[in-house]
C-alpha atoms as a PDB file:
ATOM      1  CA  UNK A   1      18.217 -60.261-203.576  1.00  0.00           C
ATOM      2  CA  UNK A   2      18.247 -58.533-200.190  1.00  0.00           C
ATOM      3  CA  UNK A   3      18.740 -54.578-199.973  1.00  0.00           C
ATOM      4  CA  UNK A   4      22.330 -55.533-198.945  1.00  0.00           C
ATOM      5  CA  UNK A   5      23.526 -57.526-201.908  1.00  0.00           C
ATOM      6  CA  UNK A   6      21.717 -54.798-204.033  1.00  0.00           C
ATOM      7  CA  UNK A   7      23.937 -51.912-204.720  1.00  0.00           C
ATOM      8  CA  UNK A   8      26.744 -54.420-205.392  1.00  0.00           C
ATOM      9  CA  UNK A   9      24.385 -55.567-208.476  1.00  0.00           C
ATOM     10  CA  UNK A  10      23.598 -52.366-209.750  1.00  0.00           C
ATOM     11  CA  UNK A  11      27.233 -51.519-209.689  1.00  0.00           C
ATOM     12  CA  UNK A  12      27.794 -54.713-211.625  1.00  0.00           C
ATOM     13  CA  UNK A  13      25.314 -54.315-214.090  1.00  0.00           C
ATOM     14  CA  UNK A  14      26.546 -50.656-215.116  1.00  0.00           C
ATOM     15  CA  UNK A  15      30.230 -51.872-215.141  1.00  0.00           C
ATOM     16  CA  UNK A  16      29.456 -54.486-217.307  1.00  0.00           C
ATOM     17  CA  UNK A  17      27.312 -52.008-219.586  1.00  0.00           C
ATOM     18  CA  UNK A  18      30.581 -50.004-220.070  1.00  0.00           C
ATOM     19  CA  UNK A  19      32.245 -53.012-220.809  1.00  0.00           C
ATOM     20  CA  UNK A  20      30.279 -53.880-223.935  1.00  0.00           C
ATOM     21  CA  UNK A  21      29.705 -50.634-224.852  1.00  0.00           C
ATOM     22  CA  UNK A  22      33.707 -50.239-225.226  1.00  0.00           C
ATOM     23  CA  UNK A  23      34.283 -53.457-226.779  1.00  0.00           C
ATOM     24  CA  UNK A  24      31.564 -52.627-230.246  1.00  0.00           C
ATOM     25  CA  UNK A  25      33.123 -51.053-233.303  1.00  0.00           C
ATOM     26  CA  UNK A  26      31.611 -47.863-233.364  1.00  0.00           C
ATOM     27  CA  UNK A  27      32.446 -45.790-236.178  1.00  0.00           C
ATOM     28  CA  UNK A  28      34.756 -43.205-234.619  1.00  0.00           C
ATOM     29  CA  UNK A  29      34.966 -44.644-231.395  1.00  0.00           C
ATOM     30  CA  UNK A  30      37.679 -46.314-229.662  1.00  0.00           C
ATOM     31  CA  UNK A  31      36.853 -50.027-229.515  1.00  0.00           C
ATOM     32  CA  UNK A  32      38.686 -53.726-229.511  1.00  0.00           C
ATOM     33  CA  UNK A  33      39.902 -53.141-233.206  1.00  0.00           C
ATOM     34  CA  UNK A  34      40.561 -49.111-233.320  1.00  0.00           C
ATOM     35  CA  UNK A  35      42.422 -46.356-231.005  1.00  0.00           C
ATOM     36  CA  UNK A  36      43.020 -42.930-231.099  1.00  0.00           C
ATOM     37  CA  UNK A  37      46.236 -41.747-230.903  1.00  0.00           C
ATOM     38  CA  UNK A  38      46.416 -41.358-227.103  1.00  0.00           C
ATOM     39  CA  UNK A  39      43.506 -43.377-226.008  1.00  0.00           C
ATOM     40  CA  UNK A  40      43.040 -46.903-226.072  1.00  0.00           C
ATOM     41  CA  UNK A  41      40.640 -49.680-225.905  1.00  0.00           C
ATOM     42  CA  UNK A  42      42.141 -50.528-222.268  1.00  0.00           C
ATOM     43  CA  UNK A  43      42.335 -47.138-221.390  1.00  0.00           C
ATOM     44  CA  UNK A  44      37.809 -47.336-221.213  1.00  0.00           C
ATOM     45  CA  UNK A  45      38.310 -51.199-219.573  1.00  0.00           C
ATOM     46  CA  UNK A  46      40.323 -49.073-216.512  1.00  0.00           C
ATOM     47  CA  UNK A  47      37.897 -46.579-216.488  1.00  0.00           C
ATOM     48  CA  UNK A  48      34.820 -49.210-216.053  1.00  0.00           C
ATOM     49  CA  UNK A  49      36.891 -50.987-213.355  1.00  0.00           C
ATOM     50  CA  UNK A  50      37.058 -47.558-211.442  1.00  0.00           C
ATOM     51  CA  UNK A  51      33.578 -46.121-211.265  1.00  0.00           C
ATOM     52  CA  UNK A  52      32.137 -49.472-210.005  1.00  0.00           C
ATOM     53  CA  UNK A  53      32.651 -48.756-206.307  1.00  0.00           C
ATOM     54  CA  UNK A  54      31.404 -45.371-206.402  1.00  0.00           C
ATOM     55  CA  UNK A  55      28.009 -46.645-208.494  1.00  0.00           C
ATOM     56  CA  UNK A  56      28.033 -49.074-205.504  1.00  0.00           C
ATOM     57  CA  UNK A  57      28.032 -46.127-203.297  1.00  0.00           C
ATOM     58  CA  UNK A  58      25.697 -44.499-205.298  1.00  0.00           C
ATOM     59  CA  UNK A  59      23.321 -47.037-205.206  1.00  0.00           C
ATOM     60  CA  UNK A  60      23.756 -47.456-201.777  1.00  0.00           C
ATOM     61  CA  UNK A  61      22.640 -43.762-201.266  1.00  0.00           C
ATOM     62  CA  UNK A  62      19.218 -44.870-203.593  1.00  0.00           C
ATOM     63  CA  UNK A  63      18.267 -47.613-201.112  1.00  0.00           C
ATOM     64  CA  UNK A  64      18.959 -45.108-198.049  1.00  0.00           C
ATOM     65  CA  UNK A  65      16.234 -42.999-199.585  1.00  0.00           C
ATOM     66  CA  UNK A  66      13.959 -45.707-200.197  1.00  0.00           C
ATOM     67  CA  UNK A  67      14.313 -46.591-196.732  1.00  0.00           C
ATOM     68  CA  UNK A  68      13.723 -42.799-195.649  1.00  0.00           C
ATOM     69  CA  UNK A  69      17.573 -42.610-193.987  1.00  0.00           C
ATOM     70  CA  UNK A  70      18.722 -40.029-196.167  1.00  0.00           C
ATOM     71  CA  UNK A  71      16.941 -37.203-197.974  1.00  0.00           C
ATOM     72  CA  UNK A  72      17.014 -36.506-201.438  1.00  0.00           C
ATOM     73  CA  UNK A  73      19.446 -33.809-201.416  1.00  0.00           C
ATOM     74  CA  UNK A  74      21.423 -35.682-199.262  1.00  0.00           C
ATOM     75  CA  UNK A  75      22.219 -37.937-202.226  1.00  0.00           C
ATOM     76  CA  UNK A  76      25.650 -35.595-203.531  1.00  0.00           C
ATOM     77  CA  UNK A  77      25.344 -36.908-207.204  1.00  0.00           C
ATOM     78  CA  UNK A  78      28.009 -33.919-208.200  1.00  0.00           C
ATOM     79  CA  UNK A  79      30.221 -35.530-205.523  1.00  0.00           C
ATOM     80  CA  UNK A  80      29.599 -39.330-206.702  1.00  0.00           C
ATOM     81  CA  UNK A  81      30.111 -38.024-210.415  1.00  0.00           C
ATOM     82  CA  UNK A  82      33.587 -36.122-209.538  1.00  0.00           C
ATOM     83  CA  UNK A  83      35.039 -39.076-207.705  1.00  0.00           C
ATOM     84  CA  UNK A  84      34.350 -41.035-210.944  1.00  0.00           C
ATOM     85  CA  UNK A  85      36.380 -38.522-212.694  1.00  0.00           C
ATOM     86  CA  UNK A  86      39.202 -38.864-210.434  1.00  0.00           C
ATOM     87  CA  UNK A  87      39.460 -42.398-209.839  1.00  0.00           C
ATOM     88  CA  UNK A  88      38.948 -42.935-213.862  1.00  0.00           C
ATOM     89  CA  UNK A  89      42.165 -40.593-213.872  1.00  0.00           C
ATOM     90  CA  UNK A  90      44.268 -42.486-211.609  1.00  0.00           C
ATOM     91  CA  UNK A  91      43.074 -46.197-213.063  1.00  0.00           C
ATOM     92  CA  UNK A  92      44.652 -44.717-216.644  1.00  0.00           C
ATOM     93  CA  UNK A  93      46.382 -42.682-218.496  1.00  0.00           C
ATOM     94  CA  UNK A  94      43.977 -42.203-221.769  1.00  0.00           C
ATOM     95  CA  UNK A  95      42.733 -39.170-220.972  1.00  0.00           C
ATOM     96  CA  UNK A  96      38.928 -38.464-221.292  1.00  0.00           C
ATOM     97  CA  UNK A  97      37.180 -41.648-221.852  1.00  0.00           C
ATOM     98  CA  UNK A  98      33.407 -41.832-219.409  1.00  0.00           C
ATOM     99  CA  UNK A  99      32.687 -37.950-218.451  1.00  0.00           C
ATOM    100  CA  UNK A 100      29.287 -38.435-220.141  1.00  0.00           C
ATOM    101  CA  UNK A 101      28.615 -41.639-219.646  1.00  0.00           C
ATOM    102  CA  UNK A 102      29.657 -41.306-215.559  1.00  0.00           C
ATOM    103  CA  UNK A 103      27.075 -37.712-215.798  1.00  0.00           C
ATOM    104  CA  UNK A 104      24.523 -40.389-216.838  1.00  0.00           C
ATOM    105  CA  UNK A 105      25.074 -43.400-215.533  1.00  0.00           C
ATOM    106  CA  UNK A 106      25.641 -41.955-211.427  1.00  0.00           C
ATOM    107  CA  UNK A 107      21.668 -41.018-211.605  1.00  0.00           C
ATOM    108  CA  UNK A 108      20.865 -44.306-212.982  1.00  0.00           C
ATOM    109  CA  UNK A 109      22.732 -46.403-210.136  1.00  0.00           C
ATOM    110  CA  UNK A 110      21.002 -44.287-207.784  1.00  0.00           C
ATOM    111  CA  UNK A 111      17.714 -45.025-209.013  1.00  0.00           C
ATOM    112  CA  UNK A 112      18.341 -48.367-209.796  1.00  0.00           C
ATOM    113  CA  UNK A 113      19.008 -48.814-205.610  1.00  0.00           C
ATOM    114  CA  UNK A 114      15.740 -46.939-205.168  1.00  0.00           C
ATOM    115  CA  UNK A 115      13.462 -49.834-207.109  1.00  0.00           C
ATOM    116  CA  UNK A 116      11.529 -52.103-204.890  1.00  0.00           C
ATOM    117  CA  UNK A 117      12.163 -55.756-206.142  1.00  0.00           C
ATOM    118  CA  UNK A 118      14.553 -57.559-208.499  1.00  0.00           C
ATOM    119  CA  UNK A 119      12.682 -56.481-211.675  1.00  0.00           C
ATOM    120  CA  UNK A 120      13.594 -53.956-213.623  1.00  0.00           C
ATOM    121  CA  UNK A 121      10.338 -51.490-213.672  1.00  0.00           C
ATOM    122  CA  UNK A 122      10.783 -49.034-216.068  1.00  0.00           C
ATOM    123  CA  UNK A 123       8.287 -46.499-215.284  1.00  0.00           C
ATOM    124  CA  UNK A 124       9.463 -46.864-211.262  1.00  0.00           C
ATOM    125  CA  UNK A 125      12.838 -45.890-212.816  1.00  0.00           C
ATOM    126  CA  UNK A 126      12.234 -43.096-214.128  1.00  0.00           C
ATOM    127  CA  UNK A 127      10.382 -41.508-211.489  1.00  0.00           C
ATOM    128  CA  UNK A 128      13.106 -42.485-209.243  1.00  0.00           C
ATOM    129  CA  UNK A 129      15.218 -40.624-211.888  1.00  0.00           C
ATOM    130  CA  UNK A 130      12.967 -37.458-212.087  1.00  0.00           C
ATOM    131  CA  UNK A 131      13.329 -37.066-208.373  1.00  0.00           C
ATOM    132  CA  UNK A 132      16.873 -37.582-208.346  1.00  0.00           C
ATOM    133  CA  UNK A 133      18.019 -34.555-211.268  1.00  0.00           C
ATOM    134  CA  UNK A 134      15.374 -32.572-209.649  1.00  0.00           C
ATOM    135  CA  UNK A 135      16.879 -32.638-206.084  1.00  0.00           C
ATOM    136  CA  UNK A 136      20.685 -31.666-206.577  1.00  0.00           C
ATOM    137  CA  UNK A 137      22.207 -29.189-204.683  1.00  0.00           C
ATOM    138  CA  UNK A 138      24.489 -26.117-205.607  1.00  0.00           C
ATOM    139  CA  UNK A 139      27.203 -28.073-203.922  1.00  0.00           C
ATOM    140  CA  UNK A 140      26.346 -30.742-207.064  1.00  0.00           C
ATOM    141  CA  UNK A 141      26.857 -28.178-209.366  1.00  0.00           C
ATOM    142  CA  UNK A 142      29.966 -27.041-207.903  1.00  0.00           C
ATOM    143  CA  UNK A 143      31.073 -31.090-208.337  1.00  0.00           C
ATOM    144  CA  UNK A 144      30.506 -32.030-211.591  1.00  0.00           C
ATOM    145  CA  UNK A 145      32.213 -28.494-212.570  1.00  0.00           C
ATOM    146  CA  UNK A 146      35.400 -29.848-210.880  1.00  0.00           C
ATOM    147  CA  UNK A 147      34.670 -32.855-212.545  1.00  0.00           C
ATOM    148  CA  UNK A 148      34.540 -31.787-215.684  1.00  0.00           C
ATOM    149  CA  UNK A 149      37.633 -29.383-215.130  1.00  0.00           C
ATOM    150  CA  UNK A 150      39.689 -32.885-213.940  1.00  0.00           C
ATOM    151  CA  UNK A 151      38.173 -34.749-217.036  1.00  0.00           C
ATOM    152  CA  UNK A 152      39.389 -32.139-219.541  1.00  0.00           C
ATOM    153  CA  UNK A 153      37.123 -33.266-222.608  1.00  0.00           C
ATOM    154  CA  UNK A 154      38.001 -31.654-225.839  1.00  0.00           C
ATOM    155  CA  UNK A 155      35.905 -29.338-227.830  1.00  0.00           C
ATOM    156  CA  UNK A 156      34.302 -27.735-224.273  1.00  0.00           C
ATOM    157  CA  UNK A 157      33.827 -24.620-225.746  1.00  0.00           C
ATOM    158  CA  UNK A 158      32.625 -21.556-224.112  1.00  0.00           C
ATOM    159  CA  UNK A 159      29.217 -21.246-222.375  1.00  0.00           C
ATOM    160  CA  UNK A 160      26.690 -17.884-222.205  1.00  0.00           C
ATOM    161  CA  UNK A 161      26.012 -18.487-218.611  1.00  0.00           C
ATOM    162  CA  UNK A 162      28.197 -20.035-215.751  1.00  0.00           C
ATOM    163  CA  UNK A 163      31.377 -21.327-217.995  1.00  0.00           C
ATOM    164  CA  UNK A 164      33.170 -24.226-216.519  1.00  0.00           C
ATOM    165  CA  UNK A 165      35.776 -22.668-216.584  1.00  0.00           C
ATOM    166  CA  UNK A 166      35.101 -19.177-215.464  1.00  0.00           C
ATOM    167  CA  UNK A 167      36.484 -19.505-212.112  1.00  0.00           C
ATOM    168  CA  UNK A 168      33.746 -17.040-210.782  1.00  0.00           C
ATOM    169  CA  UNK A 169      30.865 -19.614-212.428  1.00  0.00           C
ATOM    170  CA  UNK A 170      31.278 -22.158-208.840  1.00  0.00           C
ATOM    171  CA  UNK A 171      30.857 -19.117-206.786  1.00  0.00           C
ATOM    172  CA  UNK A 172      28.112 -17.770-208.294  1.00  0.00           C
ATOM    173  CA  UNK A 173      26.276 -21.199-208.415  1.00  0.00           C
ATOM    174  CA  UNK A 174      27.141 -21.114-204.327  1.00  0.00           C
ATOM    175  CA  UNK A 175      25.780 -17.714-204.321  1.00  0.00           C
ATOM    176  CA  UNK A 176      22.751 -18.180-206.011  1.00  0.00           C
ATOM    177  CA  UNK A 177      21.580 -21.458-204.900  1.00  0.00           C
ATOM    178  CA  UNK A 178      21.624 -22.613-208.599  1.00  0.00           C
ATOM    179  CA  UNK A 179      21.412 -26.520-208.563  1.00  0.00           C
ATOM    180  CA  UNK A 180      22.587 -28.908-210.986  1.00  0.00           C
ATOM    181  CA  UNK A 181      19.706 -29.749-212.593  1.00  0.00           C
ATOM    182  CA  UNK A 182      19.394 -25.665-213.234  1.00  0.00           C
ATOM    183  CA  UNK A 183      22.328 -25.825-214.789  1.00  0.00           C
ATOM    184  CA  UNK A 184      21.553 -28.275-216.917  1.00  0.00           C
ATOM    185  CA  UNK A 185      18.415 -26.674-217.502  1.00  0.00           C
ATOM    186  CA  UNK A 186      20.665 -24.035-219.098  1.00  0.00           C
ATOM    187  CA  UNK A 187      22.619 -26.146-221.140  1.00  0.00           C
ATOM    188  CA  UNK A 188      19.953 -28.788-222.546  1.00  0.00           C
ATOM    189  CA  UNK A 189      19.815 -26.863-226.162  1.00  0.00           C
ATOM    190  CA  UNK A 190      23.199 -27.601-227.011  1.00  0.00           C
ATOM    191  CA  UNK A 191      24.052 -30.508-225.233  1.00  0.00           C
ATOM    192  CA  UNK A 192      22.483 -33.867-225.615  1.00  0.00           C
ATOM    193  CA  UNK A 193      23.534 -35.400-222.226  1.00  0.00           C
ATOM    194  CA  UNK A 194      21.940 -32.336-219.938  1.00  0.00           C
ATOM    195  CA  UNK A 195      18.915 -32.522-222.221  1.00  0.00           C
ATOM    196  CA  UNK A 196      18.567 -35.991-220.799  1.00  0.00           C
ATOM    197  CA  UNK A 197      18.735 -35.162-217.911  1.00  0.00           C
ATOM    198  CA  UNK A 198      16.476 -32.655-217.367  1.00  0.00           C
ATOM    199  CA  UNK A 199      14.321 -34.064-219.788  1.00  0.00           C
ATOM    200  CA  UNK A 200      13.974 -37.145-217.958  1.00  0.00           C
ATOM    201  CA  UNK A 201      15.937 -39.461-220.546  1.00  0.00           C
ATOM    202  CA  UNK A 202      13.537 -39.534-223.351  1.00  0.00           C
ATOM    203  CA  UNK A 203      16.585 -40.907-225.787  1.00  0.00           C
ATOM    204  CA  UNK A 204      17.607 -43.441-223.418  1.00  0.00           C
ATOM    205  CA  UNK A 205      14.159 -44.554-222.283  1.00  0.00           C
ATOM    206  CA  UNK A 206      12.350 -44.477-225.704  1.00  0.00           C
ATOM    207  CA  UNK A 207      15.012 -45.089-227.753  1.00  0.00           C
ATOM    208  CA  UNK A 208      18.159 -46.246-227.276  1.00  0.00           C
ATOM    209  CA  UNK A 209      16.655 -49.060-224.463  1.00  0.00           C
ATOM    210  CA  UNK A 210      13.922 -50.276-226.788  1.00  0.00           C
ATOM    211  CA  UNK A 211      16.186 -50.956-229.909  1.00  0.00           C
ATOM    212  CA  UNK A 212      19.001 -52.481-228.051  1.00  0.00           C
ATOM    213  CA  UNK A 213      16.740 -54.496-225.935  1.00  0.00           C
ATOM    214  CA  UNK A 214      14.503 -55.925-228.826  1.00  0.00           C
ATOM    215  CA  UNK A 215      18.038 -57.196-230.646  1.00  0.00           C
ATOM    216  CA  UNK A 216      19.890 -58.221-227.364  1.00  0.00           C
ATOM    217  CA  UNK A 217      16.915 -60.608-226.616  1.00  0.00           C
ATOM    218  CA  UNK A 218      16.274 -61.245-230.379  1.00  0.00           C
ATOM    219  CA  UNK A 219      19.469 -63.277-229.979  1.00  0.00           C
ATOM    220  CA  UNK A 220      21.671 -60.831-231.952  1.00  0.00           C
ATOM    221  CA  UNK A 221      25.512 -60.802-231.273  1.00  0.00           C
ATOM    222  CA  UNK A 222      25.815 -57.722-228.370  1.00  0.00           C
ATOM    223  CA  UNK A 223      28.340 -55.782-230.929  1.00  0.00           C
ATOM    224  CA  UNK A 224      26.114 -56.047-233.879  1.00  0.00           C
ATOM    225  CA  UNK A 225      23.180 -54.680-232.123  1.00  0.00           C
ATOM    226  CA  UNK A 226      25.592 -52.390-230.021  1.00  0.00           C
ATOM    227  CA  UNK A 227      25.974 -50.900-233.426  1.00  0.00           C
ATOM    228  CA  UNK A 228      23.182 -50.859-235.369  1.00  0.00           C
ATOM    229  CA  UNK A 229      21.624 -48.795-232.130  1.00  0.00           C
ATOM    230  CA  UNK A 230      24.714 -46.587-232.433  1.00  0.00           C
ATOM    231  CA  UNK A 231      23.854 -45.594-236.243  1.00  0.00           C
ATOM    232  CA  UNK A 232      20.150 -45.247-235.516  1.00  0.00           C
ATOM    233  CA  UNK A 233      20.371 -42.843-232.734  1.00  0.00           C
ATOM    234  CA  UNK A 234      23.136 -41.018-234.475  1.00  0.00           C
ATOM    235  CA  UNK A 235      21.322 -40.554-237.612  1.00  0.00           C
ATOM    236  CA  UNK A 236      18.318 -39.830-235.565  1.00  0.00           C
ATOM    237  CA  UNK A 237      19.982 -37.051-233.116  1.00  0.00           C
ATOM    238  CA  UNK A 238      23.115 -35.094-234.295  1.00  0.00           C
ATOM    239  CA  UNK A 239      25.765 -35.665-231.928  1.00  0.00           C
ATOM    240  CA  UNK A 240      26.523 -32.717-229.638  1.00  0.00           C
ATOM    241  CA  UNK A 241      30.282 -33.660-228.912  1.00  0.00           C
ATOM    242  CA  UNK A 242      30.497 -32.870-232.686  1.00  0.00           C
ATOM    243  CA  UNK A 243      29.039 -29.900-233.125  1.00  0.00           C
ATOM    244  CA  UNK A 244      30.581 -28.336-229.508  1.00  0.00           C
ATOM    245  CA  UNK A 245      34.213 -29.137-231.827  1.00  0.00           C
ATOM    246  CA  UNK A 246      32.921 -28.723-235.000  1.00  0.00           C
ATOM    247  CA  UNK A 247      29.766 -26.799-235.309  1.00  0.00           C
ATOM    248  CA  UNK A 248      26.140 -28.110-235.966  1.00  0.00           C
ATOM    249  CA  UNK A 249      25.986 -28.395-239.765  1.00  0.00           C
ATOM    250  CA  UNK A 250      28.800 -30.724-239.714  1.00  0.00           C
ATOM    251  CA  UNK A 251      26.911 -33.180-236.359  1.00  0.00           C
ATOM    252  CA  UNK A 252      24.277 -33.023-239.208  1.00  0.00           C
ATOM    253  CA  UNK A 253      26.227 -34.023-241.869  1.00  0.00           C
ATOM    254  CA  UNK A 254      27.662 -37.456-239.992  1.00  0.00           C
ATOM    255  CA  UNK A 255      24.197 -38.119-239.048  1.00  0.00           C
ATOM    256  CA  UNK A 256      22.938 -38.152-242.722  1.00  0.00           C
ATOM    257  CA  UNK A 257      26.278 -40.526-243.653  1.00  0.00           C
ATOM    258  CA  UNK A 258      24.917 -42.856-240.676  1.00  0.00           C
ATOM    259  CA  UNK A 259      21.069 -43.030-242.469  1.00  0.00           C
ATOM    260  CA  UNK A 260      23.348 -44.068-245.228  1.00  0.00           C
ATOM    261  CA  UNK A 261      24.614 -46.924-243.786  1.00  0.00           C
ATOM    262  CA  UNK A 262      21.974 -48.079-241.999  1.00  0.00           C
ATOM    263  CA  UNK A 263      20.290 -47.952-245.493  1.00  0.00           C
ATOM    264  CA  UNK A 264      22.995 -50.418-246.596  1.00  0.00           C
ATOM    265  CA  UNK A 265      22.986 -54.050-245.929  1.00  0.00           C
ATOM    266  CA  UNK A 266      25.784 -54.494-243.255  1.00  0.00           C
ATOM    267  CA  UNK A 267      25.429 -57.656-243.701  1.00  0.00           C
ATOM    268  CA  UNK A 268      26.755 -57.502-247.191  1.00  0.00           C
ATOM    269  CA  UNK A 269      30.637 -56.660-249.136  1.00  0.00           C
ATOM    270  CA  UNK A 270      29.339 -53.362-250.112  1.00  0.00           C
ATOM    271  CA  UNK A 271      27.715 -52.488-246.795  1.00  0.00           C
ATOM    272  CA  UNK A 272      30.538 -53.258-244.679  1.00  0.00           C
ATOM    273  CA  UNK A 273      33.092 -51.089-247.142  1.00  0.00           C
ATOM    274  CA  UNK A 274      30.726 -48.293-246.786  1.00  0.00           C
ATOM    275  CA  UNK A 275      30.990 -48.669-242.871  1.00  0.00           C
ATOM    276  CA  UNK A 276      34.597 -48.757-243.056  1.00  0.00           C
ATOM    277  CA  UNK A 277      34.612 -45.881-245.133  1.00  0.00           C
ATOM    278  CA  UNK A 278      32.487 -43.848-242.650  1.00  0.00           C
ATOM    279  CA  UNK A 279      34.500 -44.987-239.960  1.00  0.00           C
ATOM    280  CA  UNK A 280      37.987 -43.940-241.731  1.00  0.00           C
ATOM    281  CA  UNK A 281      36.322 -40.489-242.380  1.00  0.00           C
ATOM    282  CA  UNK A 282      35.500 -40.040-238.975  1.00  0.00           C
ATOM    283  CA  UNK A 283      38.824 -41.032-237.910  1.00  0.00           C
ATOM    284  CA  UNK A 284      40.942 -38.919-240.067  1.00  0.00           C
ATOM    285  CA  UNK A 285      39.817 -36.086-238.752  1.00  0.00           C
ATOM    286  CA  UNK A 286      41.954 -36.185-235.619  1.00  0.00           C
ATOM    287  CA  UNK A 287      39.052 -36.583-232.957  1.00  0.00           C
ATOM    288  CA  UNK A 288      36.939 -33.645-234.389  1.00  0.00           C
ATOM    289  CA  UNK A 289      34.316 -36.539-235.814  1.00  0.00           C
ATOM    290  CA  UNK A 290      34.076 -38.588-232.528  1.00  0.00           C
ATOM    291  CA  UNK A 291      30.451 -39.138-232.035  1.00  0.00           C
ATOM    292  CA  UNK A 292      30.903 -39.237-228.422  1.00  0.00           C
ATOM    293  CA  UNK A 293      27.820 -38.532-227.290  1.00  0.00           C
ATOM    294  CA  UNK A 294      26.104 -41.384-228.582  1.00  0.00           C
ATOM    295  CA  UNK A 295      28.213 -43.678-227.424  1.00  0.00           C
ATOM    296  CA  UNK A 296      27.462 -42.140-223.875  1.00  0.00           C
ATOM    297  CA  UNK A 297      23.606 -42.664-224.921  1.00  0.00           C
ATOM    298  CA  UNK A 298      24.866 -46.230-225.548  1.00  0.00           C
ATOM    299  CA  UNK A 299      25.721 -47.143-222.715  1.00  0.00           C
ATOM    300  CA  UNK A 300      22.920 -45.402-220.718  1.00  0.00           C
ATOM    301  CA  UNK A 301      20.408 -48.056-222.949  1.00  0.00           C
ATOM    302  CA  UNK A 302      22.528 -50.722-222.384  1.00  0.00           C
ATOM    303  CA  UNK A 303      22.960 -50.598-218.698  1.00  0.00           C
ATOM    304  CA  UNK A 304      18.810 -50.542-218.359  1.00  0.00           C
ATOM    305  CA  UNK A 305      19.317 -53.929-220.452  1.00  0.00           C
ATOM    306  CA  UNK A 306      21.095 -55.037-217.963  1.00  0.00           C
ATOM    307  CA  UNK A 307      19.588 -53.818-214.801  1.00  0.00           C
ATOM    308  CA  UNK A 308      16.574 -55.775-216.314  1.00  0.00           C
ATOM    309  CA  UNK A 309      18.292 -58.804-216.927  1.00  0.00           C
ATOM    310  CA  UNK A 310      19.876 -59.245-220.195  1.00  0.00           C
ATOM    311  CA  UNK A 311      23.364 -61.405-220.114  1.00  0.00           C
ATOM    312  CA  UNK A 312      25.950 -62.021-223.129  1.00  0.00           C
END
């Protein structure tokens, strides 16, 4: 593959990641069989169809820096991340359906146009993706604020330090040169996706990417390993979108129910009621139950899978 048909693949690999991740039944996620109430299972096939060309362009930025034609902080993640937002927003009318996944994924396609060869080298990844977090800009913060602000995701909350929306927070950032990955820094305690970040993707990298990868290749059907991964890293790692709408105890709660059914035979009558239970209780309670952080995990693990190769 030269270093011109390149970012085109990456953006192609991560499109098609969001693709599978939105077709699984995942209890309390849209998917092919379930919708919310204003969001639909098309509304996340739009959404992948938009960010492609800007993880293209992303990309495209990670082989400039290989090459040494761009700096790092010349890569304007906040500014590749916000024009996700916006084209997601004019592809559909769902509402918020890839803010976390996009806040994840626009590193990755960077670093995935960094990596020398056609492989997929894991430890080269994330070293490309340490270098990445740790060079944005206050103008990134200042992007991915407005990005946030166009994406609208319920259950925000308020922060202690530089609130998205206190309009004073992207002028103090400007002021005092605080980058992105600072304020992620900031947030990583309460918030799953800038833990990974700053954390250099420990869940993605050491969890999500090993489990989905072992039953991907082990020949298992992409939704029934999309969603045995989904319970494990739930009942593994409370899910922050919960507990920003809902508060911790109940994030803990829904992860003990998912040990539960992964303690069940899916395979089974009685497993499979008990998963259809869980996902009708997650369901009824109007979006406050979404575990949408995982799914954003999801689909972080699967688009390594298929950087490095894996095809349905």
């Amino acid at each position: 593959m030269s270093a011109h048909e390149k970012p085109r693949h990456v953006a192609q690999c991560l499109e098609l990641a969001l693709l599978l991740e939105a077709s699984a039944h995942k209890p309390g996620n849209v998917s092919i069989v379930t919708d919310f109430e204003n969001t639909r299972y098309e509304h996340f096939l739009a959404s992948a169809v938009a960010v492609a060309p800007h993880f293209e362009q992303a990309a495209q930025r990670g082989t400039a820096l290989a090459d040494g034609t761009i700096t790092a902080n010349k890569i304007h993640v906040g500014q590749i991340t916000r024009d996700c937002v916006a084209s997601i927003n004019e592809w559909q009318h769902g509402g918020n359906t890839l803010l976390g996944a996009v806040i994840l994924l626009s590193p990755i396609a960077v670093a995935a146009g960094m990596t020398k060869g056609e492989k997929l080298d894991l430890q080269e990844m994330r070293k490309n993706l340490r270098l990445v977090v740790e060079s944005t800009t206050p103008q990134d913060a200042v992007d991915v604020y407005e990005a946030i602000r166009l994406a609208n995701p319920a259950g925000l909350g308020k922060a202690p330090r530089l609130d998205v929306n206190d309009p004073s927070s992207t002028r103090r950032m400007l002021e005092e040169g605080t980058t992105l990955y600072q304020v992620f820094k900031i947030a990583e305690s309460y918030d799953t996706i800038c833990s990974e970040w700053v954390n250099n993707y420990p869940i993605t990298f050491e969890e999500t990417y090993p489990m989905l990868s072992r039953l991907l290749h082990g020949n298992v059907q992409p939704a029934k390993a999309i969603l045995h991964t989904f319970l494990e890293i739930l009942s593994r790692h409370p899910d922050t979108f919960i507990a920003r709408k809902g508060g911790l105890e109940r994030a803990r709660a829904v992860s003990a129910k998912a040990r539960v059914i992964l303690d069940a035979d899916l395979e089974t009558v009685e497993g499979r009621r008990k998963l259809d239970a869980f996902d009708f209780e997650l369901r009824q309670s109007g979006n406050l139950l979404n575990p949408g952080t995982t799914a954003d995990l999801i689909a972080a693990g699967l688009a390594l899978c298929v950087l490095g190769g894996y095809r349905p």
